[in-house]
PDB file of N, CA and C in Angstrom:
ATOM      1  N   UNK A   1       0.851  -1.173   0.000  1.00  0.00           N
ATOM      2  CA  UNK A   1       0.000   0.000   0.000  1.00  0.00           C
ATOM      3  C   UNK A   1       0.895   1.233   0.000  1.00  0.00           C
ATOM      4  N   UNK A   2       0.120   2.424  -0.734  1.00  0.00           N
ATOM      5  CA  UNK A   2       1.322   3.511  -0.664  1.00  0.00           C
ATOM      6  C   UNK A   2       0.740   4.633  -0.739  1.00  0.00           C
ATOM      7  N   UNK A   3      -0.924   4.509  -1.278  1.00  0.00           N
ATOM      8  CA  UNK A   3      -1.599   5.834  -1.177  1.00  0.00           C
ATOM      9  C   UNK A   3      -2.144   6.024   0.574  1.00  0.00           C
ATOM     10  N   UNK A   4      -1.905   7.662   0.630  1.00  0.00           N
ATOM     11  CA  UNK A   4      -2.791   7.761   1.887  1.00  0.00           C
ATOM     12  C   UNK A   4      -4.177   7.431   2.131  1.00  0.00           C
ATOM     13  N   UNK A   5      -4.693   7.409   0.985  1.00  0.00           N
ATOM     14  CA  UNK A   5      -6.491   7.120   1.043  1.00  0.00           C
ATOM     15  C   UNK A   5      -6.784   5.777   1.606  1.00  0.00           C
ATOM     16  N   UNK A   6      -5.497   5.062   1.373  1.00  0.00           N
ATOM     17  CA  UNK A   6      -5.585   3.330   1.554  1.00  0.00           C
ATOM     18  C   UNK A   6      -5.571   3.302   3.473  1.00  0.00           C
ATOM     19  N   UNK A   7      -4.455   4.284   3.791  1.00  0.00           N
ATOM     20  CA  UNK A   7      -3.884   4.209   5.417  1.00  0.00           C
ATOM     21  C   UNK A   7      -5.138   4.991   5.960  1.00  0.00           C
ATOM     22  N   UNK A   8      -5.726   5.959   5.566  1.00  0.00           N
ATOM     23  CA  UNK A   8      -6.960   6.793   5.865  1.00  0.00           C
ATOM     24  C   UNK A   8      -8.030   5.503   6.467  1.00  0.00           C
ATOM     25  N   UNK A   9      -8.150   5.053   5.238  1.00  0.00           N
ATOM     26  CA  UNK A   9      -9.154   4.182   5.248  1.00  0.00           C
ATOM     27  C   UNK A   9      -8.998   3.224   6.489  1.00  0.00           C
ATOM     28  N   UNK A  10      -8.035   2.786   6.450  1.00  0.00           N
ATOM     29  CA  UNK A  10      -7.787   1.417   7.446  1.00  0.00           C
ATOM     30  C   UNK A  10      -7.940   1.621   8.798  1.00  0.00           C
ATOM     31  N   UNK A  11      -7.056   2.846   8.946  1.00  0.00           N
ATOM     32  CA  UNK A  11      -7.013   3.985  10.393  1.00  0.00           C
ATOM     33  C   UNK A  11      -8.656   3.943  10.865  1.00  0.00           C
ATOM     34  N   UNK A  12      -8.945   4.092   9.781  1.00  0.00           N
ATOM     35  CA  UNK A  12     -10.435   4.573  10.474  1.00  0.00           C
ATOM     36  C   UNK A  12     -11.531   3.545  10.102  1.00  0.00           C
ATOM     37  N   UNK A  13     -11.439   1.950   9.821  1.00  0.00           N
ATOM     38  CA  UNK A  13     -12.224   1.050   9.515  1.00  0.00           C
ATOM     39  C   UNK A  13     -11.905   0.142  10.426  1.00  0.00           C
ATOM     40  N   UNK A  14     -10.737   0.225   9.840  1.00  0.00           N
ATOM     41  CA  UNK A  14      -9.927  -1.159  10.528  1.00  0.00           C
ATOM     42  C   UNK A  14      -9.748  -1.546  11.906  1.00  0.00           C
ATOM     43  N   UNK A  15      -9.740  -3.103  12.179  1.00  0.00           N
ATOM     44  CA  UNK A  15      -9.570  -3.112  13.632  1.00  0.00           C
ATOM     45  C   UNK A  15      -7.879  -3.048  14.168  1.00  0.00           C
ATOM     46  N   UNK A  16      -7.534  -1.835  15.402  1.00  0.00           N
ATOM     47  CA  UNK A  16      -6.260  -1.893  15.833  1.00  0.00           C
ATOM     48  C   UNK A  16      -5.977  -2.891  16.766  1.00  0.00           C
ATOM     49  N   UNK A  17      -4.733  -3.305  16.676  1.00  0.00           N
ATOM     50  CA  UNK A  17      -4.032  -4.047  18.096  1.00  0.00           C
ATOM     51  C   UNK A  17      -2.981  -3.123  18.484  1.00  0.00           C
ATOM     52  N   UNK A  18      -2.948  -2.723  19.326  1.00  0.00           N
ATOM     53  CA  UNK A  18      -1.642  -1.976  20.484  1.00  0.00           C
ATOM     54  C   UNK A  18      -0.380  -2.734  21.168  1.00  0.00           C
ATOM     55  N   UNK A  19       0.177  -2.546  20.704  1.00  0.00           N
ATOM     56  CA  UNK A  19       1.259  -2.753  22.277  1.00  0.00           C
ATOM     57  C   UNK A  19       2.546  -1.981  22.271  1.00  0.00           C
ATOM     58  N   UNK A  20       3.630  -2.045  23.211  1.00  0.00           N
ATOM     59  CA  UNK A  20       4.453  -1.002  23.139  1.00  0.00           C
ATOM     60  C   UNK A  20       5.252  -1.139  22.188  1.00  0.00           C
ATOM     61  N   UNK A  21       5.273  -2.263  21.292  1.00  0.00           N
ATOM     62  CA  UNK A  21       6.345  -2.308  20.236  1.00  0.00           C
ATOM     63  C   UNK A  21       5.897  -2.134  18.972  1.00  0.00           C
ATOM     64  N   UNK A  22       4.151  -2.485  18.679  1.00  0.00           N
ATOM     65  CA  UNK A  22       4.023  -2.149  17.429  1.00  0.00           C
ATOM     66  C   UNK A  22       2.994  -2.315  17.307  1.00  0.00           C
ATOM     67  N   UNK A  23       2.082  -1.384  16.494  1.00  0.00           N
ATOM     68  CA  UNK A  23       0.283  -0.861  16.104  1.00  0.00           C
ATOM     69  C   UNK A  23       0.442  -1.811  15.508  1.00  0.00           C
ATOM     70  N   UNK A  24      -1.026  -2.553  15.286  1.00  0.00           N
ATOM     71  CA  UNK A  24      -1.596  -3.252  13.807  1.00  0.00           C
ATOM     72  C   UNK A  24      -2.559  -2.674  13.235  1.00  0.00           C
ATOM     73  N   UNK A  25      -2.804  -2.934  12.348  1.00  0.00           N
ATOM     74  CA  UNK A  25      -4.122  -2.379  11.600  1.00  0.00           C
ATOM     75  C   UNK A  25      -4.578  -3.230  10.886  1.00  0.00           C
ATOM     76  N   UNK A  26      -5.617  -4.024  11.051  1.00  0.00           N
ATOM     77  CA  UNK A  26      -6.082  -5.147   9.970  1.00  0.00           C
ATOM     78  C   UNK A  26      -7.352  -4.756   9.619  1.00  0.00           C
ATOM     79  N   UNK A  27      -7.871  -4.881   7.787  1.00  0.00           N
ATOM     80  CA  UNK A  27      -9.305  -4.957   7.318  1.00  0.00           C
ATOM     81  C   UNK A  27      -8.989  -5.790   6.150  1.00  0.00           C
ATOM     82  N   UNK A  28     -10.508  -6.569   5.885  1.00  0.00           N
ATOM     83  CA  UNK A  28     -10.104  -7.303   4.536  1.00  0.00           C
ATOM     84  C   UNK A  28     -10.291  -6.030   3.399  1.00  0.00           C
ATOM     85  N   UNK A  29      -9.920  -6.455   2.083  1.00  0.00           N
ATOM     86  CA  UNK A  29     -10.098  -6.175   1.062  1.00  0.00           C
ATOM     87  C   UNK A  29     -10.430  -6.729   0.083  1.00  0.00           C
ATOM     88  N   UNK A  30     -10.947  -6.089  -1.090  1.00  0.00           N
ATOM     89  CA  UNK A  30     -11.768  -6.680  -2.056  1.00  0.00           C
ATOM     90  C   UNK A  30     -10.897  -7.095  -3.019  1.00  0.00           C
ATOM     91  N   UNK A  31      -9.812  -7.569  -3.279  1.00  0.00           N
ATOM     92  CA  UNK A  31      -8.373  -7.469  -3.962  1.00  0.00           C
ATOM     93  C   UNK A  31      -8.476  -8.729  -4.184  1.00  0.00           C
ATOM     94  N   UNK A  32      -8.759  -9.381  -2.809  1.00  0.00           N
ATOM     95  CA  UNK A  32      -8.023 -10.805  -2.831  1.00  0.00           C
ATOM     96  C   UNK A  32      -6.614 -11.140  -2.938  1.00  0.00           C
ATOM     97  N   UNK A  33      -5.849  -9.920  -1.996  1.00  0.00           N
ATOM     98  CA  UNK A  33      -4.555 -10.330  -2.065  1.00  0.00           C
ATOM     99  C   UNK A  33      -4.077  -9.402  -0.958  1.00  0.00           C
ATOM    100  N   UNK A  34      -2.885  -9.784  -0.170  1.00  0.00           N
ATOM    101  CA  UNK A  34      -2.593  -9.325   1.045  1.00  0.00           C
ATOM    102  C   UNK A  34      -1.879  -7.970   0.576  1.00  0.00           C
ATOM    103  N   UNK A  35      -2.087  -6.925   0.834  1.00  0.00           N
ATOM    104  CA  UNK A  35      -1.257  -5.644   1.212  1.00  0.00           C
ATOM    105  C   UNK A  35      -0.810  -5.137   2.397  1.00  0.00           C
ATOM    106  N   UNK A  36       0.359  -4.547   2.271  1.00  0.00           N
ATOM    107  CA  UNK A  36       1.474  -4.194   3.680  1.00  0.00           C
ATOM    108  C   UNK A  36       1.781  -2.964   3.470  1.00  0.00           C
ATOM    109  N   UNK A  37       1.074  -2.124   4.440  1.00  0.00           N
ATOM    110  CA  UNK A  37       1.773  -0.585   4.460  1.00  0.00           C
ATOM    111  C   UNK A  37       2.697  -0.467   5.865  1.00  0.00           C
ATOM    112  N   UNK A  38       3.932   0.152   5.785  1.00  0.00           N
ATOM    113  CA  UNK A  38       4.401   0.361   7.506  1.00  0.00           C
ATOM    114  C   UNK A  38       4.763   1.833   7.479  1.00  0.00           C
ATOM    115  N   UNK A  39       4.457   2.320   8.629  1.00  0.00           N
ATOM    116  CA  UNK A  39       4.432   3.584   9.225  1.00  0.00           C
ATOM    117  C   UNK A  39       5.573   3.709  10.405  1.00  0.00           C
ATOM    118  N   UNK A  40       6.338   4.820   9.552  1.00  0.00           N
ATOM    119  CA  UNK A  40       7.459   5.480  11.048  1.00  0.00           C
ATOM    120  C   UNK A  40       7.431   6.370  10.890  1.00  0.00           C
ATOM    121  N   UNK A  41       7.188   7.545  12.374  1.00  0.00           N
ATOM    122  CA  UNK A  41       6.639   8.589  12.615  1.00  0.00           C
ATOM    123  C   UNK A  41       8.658   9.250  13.161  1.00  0.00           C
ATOM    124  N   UNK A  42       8.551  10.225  12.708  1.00  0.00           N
ATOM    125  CA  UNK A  42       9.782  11.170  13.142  1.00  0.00           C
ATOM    126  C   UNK A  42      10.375  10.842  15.232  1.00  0.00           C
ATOM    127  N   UNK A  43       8.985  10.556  15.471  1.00  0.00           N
ATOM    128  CA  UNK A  43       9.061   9.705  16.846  1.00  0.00           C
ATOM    129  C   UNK A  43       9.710   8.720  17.040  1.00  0.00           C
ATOM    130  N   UNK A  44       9.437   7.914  16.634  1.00  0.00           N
ATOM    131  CA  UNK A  44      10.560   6.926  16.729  1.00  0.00           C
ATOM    132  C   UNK A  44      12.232   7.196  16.717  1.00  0.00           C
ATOM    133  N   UNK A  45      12.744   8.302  16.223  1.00  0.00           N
ATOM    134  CA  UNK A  45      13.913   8.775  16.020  1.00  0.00           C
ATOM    135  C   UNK A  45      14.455   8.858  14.575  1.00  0.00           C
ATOM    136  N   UNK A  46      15.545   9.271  14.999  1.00  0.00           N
ATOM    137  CA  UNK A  46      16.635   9.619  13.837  1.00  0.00           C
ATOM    138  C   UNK A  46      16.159   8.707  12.252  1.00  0.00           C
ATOM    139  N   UNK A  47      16.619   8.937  11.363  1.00  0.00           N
ATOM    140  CA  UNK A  47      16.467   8.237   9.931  1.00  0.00           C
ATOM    141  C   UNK A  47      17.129   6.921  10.109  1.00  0.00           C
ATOM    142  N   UNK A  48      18.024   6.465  10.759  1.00  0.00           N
ATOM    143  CA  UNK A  48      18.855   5.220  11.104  1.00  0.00           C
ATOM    144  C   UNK A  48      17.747   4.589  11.456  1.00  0.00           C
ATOM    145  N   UNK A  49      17.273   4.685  12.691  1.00  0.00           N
ATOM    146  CA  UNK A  49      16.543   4.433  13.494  1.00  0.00           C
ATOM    147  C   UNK A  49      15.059   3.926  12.776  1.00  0.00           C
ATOM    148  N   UNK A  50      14.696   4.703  12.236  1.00  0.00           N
ATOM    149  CA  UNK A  50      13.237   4.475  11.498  1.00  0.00           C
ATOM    150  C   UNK A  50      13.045   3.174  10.291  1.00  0.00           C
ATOM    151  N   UNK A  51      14.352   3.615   9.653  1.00  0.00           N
ATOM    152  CA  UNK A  51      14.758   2.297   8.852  1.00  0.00           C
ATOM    153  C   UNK A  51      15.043   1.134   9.144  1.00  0.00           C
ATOM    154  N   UNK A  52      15.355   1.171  10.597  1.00  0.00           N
ATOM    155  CA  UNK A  52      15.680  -0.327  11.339  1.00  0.00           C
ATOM    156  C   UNK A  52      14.645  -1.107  11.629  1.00  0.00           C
ATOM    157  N   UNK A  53      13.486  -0.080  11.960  1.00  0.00           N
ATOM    158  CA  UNK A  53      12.141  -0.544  12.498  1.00  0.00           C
ATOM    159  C   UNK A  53      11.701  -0.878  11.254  1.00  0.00           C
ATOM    160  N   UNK A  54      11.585  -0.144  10.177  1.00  0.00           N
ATOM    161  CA  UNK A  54      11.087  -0.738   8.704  1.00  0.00           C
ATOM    162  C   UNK A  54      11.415  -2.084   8.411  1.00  0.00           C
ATOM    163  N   UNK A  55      12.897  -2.309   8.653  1.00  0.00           N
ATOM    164  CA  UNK A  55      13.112  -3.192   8.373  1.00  0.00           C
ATOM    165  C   UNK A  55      12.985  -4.422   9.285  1.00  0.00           C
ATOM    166  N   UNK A  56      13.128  -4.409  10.217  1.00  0.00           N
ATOM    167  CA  UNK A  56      12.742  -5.504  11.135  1.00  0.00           C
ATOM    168  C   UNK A  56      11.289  -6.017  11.297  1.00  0.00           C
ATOM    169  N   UNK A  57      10.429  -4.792  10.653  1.00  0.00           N
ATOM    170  CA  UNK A  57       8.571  -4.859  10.671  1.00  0.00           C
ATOM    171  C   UNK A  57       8.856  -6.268   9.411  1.00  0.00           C
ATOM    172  N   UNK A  58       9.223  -5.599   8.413  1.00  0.00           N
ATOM    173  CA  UNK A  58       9.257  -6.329   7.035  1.00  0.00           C
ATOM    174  C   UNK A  58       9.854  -7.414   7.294  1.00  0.00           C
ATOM    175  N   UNK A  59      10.524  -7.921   7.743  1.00  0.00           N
ATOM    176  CA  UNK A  59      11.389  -9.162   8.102  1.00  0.00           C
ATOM    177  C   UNK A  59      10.165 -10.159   8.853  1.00  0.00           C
ATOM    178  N   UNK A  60       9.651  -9.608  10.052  1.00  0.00           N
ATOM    179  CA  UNK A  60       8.666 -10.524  10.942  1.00  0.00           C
ATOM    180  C   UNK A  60       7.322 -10.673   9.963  1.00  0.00           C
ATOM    181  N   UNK A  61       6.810  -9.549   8.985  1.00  0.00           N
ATOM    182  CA  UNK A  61       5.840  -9.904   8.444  1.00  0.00           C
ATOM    183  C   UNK A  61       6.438 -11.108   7.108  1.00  0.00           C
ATOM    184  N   UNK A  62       7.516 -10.907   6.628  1.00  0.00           N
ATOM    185  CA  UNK A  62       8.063 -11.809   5.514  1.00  0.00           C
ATOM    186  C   UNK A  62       7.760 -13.255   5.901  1.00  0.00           C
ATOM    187  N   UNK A  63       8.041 -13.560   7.195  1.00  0.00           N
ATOM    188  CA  UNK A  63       8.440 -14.923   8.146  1.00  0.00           C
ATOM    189  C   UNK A  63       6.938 -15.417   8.160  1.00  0.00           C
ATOM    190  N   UNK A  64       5.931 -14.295   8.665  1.00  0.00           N
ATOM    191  CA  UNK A  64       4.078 -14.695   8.628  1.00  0.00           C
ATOM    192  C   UNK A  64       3.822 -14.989   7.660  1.00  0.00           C
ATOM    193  N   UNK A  65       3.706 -14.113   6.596  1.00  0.00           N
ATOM    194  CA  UNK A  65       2.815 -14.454   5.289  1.00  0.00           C
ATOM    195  C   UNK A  65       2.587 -15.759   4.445  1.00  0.00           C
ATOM    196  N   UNK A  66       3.657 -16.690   4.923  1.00  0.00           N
ATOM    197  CA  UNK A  66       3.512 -18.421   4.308  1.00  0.00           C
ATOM    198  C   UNK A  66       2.046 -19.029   5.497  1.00  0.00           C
ATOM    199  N   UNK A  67       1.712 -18.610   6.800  1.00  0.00           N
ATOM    200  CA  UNK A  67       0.596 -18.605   7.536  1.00  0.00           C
ATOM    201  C   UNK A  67      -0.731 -17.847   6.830  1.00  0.00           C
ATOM    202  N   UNK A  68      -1.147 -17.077   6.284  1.00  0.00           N
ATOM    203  CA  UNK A  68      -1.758 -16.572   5.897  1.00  0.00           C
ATOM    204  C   UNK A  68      -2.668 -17.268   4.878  1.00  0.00           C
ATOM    205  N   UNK A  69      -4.003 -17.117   5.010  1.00  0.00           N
ATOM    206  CA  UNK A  69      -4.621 -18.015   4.293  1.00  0.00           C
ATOM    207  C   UNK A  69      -4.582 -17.275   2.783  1.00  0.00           C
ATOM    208  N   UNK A  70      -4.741 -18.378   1.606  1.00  0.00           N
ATOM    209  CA  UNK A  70      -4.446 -17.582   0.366  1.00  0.00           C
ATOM    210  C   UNK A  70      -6.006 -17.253  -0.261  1.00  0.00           C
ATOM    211  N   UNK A  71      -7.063 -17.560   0.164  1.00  0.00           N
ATOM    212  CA  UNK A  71      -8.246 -16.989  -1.053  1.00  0.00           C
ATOM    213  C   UNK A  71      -8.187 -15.531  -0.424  1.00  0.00           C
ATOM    214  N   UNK A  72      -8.537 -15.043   0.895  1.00  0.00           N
ATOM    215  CA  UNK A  72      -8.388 -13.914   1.004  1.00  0.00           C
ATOM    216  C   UNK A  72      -7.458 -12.907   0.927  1.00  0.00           C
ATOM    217  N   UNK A  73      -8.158 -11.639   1.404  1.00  0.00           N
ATOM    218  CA  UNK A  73      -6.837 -10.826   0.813  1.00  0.00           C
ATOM    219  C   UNK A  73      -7.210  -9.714   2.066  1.00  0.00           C
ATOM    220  N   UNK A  74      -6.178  -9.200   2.663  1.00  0.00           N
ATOM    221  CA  UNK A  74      -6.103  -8.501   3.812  1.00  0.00           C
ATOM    222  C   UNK A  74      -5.395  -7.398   3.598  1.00  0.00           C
ATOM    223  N   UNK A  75      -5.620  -5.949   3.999  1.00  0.00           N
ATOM    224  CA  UNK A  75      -4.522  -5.312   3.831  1.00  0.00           C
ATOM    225  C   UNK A  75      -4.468  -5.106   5.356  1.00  0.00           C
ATOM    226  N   UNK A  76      -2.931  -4.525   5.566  1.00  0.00           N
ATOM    227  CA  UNK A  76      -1.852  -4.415   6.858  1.00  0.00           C
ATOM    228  C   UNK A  76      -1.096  -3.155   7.214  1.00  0.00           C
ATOM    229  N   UNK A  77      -1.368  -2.880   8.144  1.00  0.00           N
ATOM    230  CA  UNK A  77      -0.506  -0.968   8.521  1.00  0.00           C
ATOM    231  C   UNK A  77       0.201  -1.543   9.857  1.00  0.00           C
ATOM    232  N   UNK A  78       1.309  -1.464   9.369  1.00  0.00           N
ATOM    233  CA  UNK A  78       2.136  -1.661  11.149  1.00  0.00           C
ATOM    234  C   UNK A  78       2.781  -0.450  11.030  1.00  0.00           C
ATOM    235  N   UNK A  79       2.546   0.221  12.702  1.00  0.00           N
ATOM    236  CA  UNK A  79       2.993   1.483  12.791  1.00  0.00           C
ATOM    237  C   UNK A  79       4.240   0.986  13.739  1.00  0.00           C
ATOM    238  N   UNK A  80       5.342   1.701  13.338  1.00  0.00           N
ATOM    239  CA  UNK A  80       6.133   1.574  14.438  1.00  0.00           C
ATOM    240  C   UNK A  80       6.278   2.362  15.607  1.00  0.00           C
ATOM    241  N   UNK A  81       6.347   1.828  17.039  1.00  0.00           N
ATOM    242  CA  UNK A  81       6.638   2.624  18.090  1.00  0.00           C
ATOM    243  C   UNK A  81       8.244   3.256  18.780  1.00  0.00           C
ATOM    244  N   UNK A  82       8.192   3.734  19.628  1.00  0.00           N
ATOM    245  CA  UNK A  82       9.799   4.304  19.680  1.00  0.00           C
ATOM    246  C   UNK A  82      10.304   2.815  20.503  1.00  0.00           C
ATOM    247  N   UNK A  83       9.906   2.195  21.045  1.00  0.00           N
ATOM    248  CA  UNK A  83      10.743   1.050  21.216  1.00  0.00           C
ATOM    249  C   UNK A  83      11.390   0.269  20.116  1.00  0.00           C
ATOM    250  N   UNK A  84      10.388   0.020  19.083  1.00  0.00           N
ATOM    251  CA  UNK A  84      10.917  -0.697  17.744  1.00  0.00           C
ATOM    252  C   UNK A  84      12.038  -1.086  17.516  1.00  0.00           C
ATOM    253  N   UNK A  85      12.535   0.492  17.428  1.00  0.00           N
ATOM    254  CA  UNK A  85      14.523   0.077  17.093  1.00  0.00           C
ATOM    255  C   UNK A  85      15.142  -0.563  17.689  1.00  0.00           C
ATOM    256  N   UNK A  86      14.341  -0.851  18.714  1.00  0.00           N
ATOM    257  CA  UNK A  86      15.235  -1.445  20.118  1.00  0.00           C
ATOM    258  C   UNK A  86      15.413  -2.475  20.644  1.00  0.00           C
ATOM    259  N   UNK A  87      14.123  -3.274  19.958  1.00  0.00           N
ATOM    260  CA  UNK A  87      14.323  -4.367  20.155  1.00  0.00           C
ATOM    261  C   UNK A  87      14.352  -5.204  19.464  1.00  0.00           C
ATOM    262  N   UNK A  88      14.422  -6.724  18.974  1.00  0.00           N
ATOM    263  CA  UNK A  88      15.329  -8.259  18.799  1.00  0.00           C
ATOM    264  C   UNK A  88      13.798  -8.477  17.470  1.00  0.00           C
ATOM    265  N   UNK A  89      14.487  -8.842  16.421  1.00  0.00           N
ATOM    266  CA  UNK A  89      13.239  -8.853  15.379  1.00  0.00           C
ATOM    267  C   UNK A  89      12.165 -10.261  15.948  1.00  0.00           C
ATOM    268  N   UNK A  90      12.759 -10.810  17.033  1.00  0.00           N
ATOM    269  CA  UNK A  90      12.038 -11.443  17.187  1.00  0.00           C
ATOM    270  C   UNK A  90      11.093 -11.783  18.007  1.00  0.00           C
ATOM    271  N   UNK A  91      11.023 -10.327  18.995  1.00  0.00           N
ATOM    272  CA  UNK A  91      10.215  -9.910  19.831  1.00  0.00           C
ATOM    273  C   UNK A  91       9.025  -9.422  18.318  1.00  0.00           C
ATOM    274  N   UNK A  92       9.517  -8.398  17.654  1.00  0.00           N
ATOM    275  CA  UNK A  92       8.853  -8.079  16.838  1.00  0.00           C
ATOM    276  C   UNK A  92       7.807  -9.038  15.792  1.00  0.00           C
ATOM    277  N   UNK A  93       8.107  -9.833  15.695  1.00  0.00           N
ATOM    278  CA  UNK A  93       7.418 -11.444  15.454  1.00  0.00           C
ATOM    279  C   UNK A  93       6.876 -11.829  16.300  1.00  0.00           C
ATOM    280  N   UNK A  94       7.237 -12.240  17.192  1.00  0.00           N
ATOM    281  CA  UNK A  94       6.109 -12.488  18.478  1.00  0.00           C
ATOM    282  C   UNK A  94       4.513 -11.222  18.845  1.00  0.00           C
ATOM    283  N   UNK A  95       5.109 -10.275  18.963  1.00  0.00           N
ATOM    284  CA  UNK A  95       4.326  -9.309  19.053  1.00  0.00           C
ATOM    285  C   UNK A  95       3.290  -9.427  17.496  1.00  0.00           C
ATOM    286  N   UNK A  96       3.833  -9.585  16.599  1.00  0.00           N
ATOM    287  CA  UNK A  96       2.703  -9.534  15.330  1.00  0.00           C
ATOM    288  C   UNK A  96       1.945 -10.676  15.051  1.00  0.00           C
ATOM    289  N   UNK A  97       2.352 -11.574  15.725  1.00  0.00           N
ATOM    290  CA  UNK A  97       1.568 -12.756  15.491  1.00  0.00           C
ATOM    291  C   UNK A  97       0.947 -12.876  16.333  1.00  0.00           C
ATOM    292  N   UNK A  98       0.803 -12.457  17.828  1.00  0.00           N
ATOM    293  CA  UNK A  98       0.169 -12.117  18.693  1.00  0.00           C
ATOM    294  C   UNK A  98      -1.393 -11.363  18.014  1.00  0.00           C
ATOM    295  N   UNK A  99      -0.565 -10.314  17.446  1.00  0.00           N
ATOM    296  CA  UNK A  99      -1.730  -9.234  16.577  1.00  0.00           C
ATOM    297  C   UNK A  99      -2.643  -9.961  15.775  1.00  0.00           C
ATOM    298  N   UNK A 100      -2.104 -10.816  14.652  1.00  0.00           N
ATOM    299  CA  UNK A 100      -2.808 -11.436  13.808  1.00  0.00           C
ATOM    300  C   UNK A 100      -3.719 -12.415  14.095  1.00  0.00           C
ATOM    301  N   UNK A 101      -3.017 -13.526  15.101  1.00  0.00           N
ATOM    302  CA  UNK A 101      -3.879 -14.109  15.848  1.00  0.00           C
ATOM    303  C   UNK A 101      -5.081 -13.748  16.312  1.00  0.00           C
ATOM    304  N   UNK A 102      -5.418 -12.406  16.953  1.00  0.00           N
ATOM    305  CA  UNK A 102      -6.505 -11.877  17.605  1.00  0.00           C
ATOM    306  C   UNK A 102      -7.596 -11.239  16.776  1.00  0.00           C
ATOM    307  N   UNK A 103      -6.670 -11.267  15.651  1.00  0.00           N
ATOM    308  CA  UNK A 103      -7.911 -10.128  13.923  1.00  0.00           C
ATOM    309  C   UNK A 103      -8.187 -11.406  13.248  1.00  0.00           C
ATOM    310  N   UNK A 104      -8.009 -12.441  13.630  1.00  0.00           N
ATOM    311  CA  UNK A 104      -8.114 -13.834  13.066  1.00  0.00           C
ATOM    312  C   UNK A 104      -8.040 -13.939  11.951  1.00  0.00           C
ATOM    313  N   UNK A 105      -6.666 -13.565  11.391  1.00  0.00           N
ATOM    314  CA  UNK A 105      -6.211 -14.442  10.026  1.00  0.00           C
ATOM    315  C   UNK A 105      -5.321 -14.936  10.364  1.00  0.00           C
ATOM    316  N   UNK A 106      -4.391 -15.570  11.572  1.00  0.00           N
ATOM    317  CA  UNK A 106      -3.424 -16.878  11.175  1.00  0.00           C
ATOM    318  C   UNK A 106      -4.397 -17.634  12.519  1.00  0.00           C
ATOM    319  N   UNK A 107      -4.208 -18.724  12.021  1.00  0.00           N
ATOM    320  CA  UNK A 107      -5.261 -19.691  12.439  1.00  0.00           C
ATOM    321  C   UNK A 107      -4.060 -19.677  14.271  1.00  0.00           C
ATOM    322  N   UNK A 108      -5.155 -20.518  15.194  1.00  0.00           N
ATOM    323  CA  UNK A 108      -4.471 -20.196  16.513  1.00  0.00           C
ATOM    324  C   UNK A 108      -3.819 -21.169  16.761  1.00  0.00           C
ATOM    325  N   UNK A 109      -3.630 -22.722  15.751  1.00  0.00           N
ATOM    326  CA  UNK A 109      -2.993 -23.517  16.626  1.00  0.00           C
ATOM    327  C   UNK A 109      -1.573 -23.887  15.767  1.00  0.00           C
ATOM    328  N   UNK A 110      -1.426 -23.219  15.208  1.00  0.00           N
ATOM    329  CA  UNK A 110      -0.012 -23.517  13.763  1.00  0.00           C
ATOM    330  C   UNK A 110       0.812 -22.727  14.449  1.00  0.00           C
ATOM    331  N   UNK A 111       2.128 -24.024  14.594  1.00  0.00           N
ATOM    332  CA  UNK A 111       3.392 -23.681  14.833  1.00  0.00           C
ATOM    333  C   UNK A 111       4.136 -22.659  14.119  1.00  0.00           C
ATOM    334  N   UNK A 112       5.303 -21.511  14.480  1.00  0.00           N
ATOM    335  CA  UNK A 112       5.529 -20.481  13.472  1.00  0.00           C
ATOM    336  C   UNK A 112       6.930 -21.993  12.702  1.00  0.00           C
ATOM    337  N   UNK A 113       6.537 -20.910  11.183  1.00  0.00           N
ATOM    338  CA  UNK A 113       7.801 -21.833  10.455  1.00  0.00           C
ATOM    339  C   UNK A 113       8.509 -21.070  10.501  1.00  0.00           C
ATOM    340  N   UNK A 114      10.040 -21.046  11.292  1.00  0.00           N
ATOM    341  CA  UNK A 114      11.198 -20.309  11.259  1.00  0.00           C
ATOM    342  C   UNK A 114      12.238 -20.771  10.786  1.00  0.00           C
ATOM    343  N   UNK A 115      12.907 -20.422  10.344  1.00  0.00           N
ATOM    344  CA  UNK A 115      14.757 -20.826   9.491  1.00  0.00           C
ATOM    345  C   UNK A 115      15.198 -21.411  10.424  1.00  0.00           C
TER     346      UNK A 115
END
């Protein structure tokens, strides 16, 4: 996702999950295919910093998406928080599958497949 009308939309449809490491935003879509927007706010810190969280978001969602069921199609806003940078991508995985689990698209009893 990359237009604002898409993050507008979700912000304000979609159901959130909270926690101190990272927003979710889940709604289906009419696509039939999963979309991923991520959000870093000048809050989080420095440009180093923001990119780390980008990238560590993208890494834990890369690792989910083989969980994800394929007829539907979901789009996704992970906002990052100022902890983000800070912590272990695999807190950051834990924490999103936590998320997904609860908006019920990865089913609750499947083991994660990790490297």
């Amino acid at each position: 996702m990359k237009e604002n009308r898409d993050f507008r939309r979700l912000y304000n449809r979609g159901k959130s999950f909270v926690s101190p490491v990272l927003v979710t935003y889940v709604m289906k879509n009419r696509v039939k295919k999963h979309r991923v927007g991520i959000t870093t706010s000048k809050k989080v810190g420095c440009a180093v910093r923001r990119n780390r969280s980008r990238r560590v978001i993208r890494e834990a969602f890369r690792l989910l998406a083989p969980r994800l069921p394929e007829g539907a199609g979901n789009d996704f806003v992970f906002v990052a928080r100022a902890r983000t940078p800070y912590v272990k991508m695999d807190e950051v995985y834990r924490v999103m599958e936590q998320h997904l689990k609860k908006a019920g698209v990865l089913a609750q009893n499947e083991r994660p497949v990790r490297p």
